[in-house]
C-alpha atoms as a PDB file:
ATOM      1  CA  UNK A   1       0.000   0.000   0.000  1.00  0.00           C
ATOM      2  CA  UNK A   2       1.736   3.199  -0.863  1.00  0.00           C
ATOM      3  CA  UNK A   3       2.171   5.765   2.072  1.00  0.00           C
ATOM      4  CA  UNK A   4      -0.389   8.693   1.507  1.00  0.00           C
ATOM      5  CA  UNK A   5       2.013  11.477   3.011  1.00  0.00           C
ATOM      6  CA  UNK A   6       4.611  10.486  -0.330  1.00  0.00           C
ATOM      7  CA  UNK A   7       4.847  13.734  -2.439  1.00  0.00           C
ATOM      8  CA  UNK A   8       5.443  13.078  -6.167  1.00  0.00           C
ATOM      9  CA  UNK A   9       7.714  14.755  -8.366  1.00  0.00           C
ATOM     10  CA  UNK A  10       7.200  14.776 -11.940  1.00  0.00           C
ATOM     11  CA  UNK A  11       9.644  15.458 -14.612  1.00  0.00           C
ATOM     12  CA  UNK A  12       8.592  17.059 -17.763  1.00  0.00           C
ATOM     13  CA  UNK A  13      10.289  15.637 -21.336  1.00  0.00           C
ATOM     14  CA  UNK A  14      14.001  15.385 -21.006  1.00  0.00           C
ATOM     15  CA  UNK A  15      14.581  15.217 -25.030  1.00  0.00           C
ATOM     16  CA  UNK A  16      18.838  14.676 -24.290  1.00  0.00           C
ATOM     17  CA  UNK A  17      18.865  17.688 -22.280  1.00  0.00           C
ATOM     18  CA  UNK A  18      21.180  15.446 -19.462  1.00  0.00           C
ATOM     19  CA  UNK A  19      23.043  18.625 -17.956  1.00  0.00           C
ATOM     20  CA  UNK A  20      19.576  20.337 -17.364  1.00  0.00           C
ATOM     21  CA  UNK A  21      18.277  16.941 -16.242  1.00  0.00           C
ATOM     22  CA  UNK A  22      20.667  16.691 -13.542  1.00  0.00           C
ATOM     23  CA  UNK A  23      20.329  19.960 -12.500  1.00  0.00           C
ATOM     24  CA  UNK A  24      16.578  19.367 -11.774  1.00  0.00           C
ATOM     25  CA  UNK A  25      17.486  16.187  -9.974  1.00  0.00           C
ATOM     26  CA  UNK A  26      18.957  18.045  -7.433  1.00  0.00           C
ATOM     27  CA  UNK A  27      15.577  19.408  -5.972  1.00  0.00           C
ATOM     28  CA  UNK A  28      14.209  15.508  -5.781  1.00  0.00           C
ATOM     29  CA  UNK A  29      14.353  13.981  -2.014  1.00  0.00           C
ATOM     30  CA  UNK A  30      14.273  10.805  -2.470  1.00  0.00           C
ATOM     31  CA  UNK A  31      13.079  10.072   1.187  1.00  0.00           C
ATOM     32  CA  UNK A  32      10.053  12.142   0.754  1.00  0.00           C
ATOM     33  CA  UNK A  33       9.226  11.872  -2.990  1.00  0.00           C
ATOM     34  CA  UNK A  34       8.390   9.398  -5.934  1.00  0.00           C
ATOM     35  CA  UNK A  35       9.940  10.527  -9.141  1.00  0.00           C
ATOM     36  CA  UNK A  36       8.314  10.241 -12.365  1.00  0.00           C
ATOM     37  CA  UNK A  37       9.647  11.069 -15.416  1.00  0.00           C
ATOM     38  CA  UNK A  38       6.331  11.119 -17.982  1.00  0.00           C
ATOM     39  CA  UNK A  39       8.465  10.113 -21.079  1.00  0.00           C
ATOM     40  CA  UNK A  40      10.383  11.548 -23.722  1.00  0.00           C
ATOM     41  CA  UNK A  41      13.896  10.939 -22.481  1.00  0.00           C
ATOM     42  CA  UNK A  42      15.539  10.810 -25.981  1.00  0.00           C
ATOM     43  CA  UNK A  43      15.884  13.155 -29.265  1.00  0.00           C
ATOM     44  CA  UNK A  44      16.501  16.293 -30.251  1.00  0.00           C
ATOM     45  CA  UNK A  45      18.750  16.971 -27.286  1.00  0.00           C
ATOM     46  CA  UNK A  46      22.278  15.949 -27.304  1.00  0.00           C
ATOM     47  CA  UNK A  47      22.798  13.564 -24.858  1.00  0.00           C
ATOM     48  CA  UNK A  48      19.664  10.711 -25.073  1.00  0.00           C
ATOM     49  CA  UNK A  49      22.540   7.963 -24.469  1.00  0.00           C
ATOM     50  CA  UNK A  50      23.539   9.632 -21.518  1.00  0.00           C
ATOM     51  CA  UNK A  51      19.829  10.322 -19.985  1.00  0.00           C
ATOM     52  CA  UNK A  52      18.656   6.843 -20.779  1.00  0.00           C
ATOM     53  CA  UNK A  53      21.684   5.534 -18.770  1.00  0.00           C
ATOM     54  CA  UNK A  54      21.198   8.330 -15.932  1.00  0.00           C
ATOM     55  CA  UNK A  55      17.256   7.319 -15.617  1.00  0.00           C
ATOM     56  CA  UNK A  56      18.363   3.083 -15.257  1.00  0.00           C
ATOM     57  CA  UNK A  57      20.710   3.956 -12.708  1.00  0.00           C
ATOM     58  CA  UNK A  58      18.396   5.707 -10.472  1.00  0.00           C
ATOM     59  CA  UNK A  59      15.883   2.920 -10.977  1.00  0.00           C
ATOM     60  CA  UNK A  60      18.515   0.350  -9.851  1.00  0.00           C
ATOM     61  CA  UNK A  61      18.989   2.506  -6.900  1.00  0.00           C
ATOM     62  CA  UNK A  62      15.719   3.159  -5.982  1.00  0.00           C
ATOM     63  CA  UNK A  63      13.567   0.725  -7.334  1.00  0.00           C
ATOM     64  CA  UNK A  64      10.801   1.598  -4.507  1.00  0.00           C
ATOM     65  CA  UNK A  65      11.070   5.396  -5.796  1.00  0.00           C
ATOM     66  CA  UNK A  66      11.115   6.212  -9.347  1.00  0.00           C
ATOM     67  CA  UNK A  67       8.791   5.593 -12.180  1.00  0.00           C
ATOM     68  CA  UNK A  68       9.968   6.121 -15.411  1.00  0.00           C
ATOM     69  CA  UNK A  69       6.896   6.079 -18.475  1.00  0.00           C
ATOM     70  CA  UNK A  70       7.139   5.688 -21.972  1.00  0.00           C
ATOM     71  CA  UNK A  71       6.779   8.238 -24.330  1.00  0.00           C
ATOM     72  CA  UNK A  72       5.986   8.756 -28.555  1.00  0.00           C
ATOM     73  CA  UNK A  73       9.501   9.068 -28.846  1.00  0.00           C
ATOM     74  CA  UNK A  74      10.882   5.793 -26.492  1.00  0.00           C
ATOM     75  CA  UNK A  75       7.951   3.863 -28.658  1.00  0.00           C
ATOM     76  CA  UNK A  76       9.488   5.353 -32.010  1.00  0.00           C
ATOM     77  CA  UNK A  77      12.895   4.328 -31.013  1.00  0.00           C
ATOM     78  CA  UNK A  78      11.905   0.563 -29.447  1.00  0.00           C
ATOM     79  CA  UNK A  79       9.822   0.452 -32.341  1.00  0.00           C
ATOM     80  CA  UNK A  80      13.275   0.803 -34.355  1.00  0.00           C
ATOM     81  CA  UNK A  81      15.641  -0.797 -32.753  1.00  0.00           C
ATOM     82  CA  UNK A  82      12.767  -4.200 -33.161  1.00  0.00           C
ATOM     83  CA  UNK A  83      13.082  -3.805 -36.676  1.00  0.00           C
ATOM     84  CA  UNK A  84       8.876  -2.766 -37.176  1.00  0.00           C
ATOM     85  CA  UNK A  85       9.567   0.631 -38.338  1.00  0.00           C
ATOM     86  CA  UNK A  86       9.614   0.432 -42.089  1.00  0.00           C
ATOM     87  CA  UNK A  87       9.349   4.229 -42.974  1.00  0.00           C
ATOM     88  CA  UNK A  88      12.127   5.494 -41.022  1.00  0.00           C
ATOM     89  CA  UNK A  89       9.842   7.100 -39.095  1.00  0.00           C
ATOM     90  CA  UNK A  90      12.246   7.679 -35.895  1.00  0.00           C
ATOM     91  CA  UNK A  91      15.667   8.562 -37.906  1.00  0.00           C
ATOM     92  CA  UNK A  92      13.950  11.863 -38.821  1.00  0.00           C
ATOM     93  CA  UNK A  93      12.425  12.783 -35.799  1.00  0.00           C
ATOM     94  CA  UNK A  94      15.378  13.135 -33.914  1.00  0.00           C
ATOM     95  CA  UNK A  95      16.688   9.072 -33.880  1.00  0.00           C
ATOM     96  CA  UNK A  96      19.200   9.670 -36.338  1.00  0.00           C
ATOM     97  CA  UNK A  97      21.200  12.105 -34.293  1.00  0.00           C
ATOM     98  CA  UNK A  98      20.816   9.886 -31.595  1.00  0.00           C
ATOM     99  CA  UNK A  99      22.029   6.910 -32.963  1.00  0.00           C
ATOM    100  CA  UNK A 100      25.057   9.223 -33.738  1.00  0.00           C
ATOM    101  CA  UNK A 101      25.204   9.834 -29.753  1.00  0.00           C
ATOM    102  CA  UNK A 102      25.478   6.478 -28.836  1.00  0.00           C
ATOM    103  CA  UNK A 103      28.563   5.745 -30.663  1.00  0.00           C
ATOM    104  CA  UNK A 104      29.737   8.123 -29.412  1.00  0.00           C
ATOM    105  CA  UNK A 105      29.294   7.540 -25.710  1.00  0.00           C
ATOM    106  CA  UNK A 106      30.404   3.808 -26.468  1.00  0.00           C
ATOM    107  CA  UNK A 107      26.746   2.433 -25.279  1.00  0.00           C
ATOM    108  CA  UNK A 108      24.837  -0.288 -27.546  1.00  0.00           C
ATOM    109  CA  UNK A 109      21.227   0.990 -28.736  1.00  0.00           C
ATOM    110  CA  UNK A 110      20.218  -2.644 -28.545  1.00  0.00           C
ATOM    111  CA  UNK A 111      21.446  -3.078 -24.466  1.00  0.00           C
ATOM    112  CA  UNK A 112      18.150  -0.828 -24.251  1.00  0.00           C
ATOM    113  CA  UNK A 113      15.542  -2.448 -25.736  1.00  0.00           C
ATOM    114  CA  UNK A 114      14.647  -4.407 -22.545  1.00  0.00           C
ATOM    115  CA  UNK A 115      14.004  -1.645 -20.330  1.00  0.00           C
ATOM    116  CA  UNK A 116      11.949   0.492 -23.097  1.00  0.00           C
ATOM    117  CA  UNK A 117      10.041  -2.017 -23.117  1.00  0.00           C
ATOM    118  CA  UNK A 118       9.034  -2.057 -19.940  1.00  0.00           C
ATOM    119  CA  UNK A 119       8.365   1.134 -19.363  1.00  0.00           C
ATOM    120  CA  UNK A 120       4.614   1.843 -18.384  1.00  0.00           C
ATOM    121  CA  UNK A 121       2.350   3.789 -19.818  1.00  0.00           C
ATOM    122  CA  UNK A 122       0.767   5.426 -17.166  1.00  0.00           C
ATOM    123  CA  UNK A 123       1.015   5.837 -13.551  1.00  0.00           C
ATOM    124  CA  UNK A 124      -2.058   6.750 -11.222  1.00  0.00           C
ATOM    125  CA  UNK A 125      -2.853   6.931  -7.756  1.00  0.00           C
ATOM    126  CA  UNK A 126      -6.323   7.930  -6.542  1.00  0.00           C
ATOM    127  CA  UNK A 127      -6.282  11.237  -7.356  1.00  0.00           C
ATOM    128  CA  UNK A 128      -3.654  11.866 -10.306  1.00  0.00           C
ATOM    129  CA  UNK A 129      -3.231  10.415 -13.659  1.00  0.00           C
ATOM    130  CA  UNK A 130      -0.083  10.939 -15.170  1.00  0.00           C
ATOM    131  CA  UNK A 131       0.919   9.668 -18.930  1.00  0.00           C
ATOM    132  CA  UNK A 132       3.185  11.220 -21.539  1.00  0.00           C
ATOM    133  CA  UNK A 133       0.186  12.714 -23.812  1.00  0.00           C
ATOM    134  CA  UNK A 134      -2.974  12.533 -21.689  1.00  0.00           C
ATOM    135  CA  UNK A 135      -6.408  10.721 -22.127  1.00  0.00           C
ATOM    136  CA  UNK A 136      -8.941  12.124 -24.519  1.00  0.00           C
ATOM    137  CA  UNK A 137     -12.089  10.693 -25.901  1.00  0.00           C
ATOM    138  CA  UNK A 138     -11.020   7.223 -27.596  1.00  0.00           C
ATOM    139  CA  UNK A 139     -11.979   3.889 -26.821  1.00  0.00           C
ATOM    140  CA  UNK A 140      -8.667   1.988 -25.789  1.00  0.00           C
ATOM    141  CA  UNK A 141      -6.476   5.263 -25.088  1.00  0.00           C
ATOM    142  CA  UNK A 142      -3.695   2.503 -23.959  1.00  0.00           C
ATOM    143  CA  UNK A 143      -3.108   2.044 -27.511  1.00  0.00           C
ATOM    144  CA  UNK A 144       0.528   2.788 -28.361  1.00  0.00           C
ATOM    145  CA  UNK A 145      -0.448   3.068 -32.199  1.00  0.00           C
ATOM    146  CA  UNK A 146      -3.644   5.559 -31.665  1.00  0.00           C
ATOM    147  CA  UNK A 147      -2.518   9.180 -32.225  1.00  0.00           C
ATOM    148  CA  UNK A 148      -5.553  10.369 -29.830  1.00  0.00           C
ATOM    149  CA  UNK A 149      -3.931   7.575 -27.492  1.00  0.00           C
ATOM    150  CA  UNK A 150      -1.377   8.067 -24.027  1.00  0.00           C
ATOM    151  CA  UNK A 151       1.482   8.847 -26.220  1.00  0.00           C
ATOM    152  CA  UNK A 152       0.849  11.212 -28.986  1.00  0.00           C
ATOM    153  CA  UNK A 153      -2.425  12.976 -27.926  1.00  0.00           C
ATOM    154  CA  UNK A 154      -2.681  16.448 -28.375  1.00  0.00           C
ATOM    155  CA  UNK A 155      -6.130  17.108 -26.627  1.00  0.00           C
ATOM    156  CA  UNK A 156      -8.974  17.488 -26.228  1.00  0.00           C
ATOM    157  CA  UNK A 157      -8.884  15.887 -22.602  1.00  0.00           C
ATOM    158  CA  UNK A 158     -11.529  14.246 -21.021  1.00  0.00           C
ATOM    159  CA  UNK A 159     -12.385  13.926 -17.266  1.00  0.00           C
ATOM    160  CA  UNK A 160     -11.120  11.024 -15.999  1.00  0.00           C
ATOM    161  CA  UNK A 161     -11.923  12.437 -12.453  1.00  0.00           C
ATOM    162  CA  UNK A 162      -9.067  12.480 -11.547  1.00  0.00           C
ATOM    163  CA  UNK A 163      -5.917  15.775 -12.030  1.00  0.00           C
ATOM    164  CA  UNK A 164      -3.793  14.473 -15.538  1.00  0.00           C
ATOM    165  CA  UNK A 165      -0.438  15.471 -15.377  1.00  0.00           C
ATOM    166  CA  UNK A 166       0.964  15.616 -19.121  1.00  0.00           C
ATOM    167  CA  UNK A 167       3.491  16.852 -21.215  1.00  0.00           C
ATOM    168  CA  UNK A 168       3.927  16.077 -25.470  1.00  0.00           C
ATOM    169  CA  UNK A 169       3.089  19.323 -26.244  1.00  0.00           C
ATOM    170  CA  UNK A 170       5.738  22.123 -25.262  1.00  0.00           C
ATOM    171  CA  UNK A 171       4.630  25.249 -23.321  1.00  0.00           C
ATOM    172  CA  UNK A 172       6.341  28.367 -24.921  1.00  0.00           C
ATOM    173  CA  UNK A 173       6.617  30.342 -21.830  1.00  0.00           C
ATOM    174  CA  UNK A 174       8.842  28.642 -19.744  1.00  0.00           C
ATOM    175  CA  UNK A 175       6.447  27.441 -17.177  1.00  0.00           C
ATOM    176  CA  UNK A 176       3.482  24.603 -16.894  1.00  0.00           C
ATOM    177  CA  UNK A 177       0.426  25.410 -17.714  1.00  0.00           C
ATOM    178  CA  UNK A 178      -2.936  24.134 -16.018  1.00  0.00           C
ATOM    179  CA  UNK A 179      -6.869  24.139 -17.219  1.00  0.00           C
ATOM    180  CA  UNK A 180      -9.058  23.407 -14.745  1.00  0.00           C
ATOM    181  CA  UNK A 181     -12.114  21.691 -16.617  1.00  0.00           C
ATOM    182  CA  UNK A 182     -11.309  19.060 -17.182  1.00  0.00           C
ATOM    183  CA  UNK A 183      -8.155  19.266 -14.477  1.00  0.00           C
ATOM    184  CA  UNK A 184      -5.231  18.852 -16.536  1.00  0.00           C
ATOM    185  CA  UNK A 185      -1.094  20.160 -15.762  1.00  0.00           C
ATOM    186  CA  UNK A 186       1.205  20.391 -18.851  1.00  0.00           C
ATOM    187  CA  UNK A 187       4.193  20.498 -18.150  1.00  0.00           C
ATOM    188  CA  UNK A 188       6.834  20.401 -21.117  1.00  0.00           C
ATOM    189  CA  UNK A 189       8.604  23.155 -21.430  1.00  0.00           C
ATOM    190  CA  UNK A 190      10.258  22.843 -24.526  1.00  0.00           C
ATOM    191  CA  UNK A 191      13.804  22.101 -22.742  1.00  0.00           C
ATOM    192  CA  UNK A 192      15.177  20.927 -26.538  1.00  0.00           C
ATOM    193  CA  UNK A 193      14.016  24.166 -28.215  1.00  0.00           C
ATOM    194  CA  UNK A 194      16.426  25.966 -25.071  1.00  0.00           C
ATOM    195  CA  UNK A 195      13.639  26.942 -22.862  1.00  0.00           C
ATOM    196  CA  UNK A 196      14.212  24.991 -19.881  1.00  0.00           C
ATOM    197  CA  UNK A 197      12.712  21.540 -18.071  1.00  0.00           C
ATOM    198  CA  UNK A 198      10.083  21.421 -15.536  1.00  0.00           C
ATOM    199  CA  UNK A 199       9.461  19.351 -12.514  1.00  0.00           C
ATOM    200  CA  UNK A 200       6.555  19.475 -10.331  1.00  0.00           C
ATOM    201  CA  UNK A 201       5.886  18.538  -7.025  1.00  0.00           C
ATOM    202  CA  UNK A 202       2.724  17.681  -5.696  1.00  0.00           C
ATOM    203  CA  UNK A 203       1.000  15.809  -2.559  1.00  0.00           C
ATOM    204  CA  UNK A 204      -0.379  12.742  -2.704  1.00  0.00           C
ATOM    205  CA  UNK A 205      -3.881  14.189  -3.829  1.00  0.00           C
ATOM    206  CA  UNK A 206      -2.465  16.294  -6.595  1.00  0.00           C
ATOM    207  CA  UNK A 207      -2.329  19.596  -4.876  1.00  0.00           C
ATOM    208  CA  UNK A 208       0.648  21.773  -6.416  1.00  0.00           C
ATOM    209  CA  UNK A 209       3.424  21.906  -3.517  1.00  0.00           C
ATOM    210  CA  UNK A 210       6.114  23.535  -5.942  1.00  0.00           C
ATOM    211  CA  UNK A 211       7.002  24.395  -9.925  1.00  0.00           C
ATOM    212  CA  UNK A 212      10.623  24.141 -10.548  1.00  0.00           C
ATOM    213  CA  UNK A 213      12.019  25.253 -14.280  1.00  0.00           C
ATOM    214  CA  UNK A 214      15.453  24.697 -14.691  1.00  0.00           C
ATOM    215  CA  UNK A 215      16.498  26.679 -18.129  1.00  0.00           C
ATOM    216  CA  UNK A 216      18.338  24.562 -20.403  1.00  0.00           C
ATOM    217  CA  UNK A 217      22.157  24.017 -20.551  1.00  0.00           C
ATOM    218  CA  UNK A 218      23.746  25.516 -23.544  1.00  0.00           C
ATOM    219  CA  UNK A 219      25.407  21.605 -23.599  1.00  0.00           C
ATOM    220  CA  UNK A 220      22.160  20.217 -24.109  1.00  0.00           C
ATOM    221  CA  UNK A 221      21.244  21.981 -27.660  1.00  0.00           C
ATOM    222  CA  UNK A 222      23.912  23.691 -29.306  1.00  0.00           C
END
């Protein structure tokens, strides 16, 4: 039974930003807080290699307190690296640069294919919902090939009753964005396009606690 008085902290998409990734990391407790990371680790960024390898690591080490979820681009890549995608649909949509960064960081795309495969695609307590891209109005929304599905949804949302916690689509200004009806926080904040990443912290019933943008690391994206 989880413990009621655990804050979460959710991560926004990383996209290979791994110098502005650790920086956030320094505001998670890992006493106090579950992390979840909502998807998107790789692409467009610099350093996917490097974030992928960063986000097993913590899971090793705290297997009890971080949840890491699968997002469009984790399914394009596994997708990939299986051999299914026929069109090349990944390599120009920001794969092909990060094939290029794991030769370069001496890792083997393949070693991955285990762990992106089980990543979830959502995570939900009683009172929050979070997935990479949100629910909307579709029958199986768990469908990794739907693009009104958990990974490449762009809204509408539906009320799920419960507060969604998203991201997929980035926020121009630097900082989350919430709608109340239905209850729904964004919170991609375009760290590839040099804006910055987001983390959130809330309480166990989805109340906001704290907003933390980190702006991204020159490193990252040029």
């Amino acid at each position: 039974m989880e413990d009621k008085n655990t804050r979460l902290f959710i991560i926004g998409d990383v996209h290979g930003c791994w110098h502005t990734y650790q920086e956030l990391l320094i505001h998670w407790n890992p006493e106090s807080e579950l992390l979840i990371q909502l998807g998107d680790l790789v692409d467009r960024g610099n350093f996917s290699p490097q974030c992928l390898d960063l986000s097993q690591d913590l899971q090793r080490e705290f297997p009890d307190k971080t949840v890491f979820l699968r997002g469009n681009h984790e399914q394009m890549m596994l997708r990939y690296l299986k051999e299914d995608d026929t069109t090349g649909h990944w390599l120009t949509n920001g794969g092909k640069s990060t094939l290029a960064g794991f030769n370069d960081f001496s890792l083997e795309p393949s070693d991955f294919i285990g762990w992106l495969e089980s990543r979830e695609l959502i995570w939900e307590n009683e009172s929050v919902f979070v997935s990479h891209a949100g629910v909307t109005h579709v029958e199986n929304p768990l469908d990794v090939d739907d693009r009104m599905g958990v990974l490449w949804n762009r809204g509408p949302w539906k009320n799920i009753g419960k507060l969604q916690v998203i991201g997929h689509t980035p926020q121009v200004n630097g900082k989350a964005t919430f709608q109340s009806n239905p209850p729904v926080w964004n919170i991609d904040t375009g760290a590839f396009r040099g804006i910055c990443l987001t983390g959130v912290k809330l309480d166990y019933q989805g109340n906001l606690l704290e907003e933390i943008n980190i702006p991204t690391n020159n490193l990252d994206v040029n």
